[in-house]
C-alpha atoms as a PDB file:
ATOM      1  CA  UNK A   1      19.329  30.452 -59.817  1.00  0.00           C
ATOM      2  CA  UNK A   2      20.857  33.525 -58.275  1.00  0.00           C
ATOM      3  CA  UNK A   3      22.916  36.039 -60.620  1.00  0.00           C
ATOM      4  CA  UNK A   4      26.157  37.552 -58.685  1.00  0.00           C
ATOM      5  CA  UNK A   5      24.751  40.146 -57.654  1.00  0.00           C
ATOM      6  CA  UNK A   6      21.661  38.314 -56.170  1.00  0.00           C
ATOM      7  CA  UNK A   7      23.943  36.033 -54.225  1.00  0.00           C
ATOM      8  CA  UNK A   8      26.119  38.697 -52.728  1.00  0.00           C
ATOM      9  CA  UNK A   9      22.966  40.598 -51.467  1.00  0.00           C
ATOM     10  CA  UNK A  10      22.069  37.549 -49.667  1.00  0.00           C
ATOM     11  CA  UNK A  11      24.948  37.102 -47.864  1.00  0.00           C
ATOM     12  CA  UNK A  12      25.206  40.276 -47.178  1.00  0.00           C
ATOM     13  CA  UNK A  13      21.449  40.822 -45.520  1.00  0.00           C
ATOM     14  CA  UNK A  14      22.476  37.237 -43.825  1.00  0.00           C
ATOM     15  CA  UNK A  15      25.601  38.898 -41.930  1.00  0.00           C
ATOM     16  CA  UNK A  16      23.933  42.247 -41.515  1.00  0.00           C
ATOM     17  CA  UNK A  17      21.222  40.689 -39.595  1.00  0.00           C
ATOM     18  CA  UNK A  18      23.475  38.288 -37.782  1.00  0.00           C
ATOM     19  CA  UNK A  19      25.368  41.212 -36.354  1.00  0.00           C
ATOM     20  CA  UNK A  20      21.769  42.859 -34.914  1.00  0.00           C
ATOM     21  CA  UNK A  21      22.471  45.604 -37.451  1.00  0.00           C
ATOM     22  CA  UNK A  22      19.562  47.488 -39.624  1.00  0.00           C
ATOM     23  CA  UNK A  23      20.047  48.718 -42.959  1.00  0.00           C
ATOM     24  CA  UNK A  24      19.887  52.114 -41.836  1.00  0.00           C
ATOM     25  CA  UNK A  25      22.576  51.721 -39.235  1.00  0.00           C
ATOM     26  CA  UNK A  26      24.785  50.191 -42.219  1.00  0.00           C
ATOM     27  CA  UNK A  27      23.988  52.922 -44.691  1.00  0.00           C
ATOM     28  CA  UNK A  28      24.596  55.445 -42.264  1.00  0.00           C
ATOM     29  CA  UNK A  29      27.812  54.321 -40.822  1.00  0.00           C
ATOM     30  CA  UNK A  30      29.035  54.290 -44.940  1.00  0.00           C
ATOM     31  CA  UNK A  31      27.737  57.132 -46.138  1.00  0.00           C
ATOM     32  CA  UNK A  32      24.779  55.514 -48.795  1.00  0.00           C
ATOM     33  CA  UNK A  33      20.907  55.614 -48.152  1.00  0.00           C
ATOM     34  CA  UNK A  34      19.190  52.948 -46.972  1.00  0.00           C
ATOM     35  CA  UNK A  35      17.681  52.649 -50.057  1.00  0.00           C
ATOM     36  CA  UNK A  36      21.336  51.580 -51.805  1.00  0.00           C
ATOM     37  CA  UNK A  37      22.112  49.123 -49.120  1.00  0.00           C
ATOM     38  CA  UNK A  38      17.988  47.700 -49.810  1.00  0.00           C
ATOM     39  CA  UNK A  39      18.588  47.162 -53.372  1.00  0.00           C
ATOM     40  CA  UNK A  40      21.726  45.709 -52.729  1.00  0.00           C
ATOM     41  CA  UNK A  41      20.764  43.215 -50.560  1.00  0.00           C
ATOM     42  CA  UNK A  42      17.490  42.514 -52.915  1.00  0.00           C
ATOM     43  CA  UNK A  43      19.492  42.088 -55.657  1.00  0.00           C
ATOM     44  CA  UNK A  44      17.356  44.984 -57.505  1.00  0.00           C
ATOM     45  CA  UNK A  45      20.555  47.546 -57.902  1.00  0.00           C
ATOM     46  CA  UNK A  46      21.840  46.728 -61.170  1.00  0.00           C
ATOM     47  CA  UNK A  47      26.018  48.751 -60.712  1.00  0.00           C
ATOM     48  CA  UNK A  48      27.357  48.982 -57.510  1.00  0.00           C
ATOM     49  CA  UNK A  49      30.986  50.727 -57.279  1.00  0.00           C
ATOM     50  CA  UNK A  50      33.182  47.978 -55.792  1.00  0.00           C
ATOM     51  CA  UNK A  51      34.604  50.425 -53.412  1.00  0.00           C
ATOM     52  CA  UNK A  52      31.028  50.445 -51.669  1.00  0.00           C
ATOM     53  CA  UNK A  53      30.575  46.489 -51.784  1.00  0.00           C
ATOM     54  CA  UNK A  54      33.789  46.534 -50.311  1.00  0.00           C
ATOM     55  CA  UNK A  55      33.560  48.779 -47.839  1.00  0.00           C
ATOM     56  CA  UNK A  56      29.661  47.039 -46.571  1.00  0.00           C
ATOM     57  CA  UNK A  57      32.021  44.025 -46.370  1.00  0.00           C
ATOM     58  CA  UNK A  58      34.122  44.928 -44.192  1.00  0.00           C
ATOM     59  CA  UNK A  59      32.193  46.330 -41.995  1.00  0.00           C
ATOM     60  CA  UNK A  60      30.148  42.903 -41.676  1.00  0.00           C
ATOM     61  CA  UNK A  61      33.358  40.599 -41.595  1.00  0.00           C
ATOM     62  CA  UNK A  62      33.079  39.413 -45.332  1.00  0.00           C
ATOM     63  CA  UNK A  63      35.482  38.709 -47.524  1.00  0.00           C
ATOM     64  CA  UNK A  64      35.312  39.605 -51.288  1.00  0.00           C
ATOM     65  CA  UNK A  65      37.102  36.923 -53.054  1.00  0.00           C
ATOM     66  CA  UNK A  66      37.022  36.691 -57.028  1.00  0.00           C
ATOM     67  CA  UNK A  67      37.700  32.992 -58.782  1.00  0.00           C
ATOM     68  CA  UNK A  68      37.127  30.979 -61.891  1.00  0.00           C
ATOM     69  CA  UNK A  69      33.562  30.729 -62.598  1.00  0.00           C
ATOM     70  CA  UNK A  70      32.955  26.929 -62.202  1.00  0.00           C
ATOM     71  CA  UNK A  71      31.924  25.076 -65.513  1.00  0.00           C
ATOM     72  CA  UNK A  72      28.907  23.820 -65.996  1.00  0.00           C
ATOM     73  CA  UNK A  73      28.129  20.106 -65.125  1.00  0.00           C
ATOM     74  CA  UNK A  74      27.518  17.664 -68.115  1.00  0.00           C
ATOM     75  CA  UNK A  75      24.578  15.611 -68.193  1.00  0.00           C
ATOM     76  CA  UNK A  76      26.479  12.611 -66.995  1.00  0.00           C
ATOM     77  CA  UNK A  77      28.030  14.392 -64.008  1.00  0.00           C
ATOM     78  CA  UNK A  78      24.385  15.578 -63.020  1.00  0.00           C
ATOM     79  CA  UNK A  79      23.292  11.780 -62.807  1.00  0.00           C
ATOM     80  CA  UNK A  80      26.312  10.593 -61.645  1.00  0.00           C
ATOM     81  CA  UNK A  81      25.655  13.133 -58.718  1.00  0.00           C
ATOM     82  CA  UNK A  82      22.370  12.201 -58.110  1.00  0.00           C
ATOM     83  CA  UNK A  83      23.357   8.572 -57.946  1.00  0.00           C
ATOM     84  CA  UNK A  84      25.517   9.138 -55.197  1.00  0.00           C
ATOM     85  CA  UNK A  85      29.010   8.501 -57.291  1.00  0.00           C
ATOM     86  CA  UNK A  86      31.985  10.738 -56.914  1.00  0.00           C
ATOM     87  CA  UNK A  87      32.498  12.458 -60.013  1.00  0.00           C
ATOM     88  CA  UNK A  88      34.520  10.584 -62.691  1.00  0.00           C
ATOM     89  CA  UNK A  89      33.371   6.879 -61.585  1.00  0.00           C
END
C-alpha cells in the first residue's frame, strides 16, 4: 500500500512522462535539483514544502485536492465486495 507521499510521486512521474518531460527539464524550469524532483517521484523525500508540490503540479496539469481520508472497510464490506454486492446488501 502506498503512503501519500508514495502515491503523489506516482502520479506525478506518470504526468511528467506523459508530457515528454525529464526530471531535469522539471527541476530546472522550478528552480530544485533533479535530485528533489527524483525523490519525490520515488517516494524517498520524506518533507516536501507544499509550495514546491504545488508548483510541480501545475506545471504538469495536476490538481492538488485535500479530502476526508476514507475509512477503512469492515470485514463484511471486504466480502461483500468480493462477492460482487453493492455495499450495504
Amino acid at each position: 500500500m502506498h503512503s501519500g507521499l508514495e502515491a503523489l510521486g506516482t502520479v506525478i512521474e506518470a504526468a511528467r512522462k506523459q508530457a515528454g518531460l525529464t526530471q531535469q527539464a522539471v527541476a530546472q524550469s522550478l528552480h530544485m535539483s533533479r535530485a528533489t524532483l527524483s525523490g519525490i517521484e520515488n517516494g524517498t523525500v520524506t518533507e516536501i514544502g507544499i509550495r514546491k508540490v504545488i508548483a510541480i503540479c501545475a506545471m504538469l496539469g495536476l490538481e492538488l485536492i485535500a479530502r476526508p481520508a476514507r475509512a477503512r472497510p469492515t470485514l463484511e464490506e471486504l466480502r461483500d465486495e468480493r462477492r460482487g454486492r453493492p455495499p450495504g446488501t
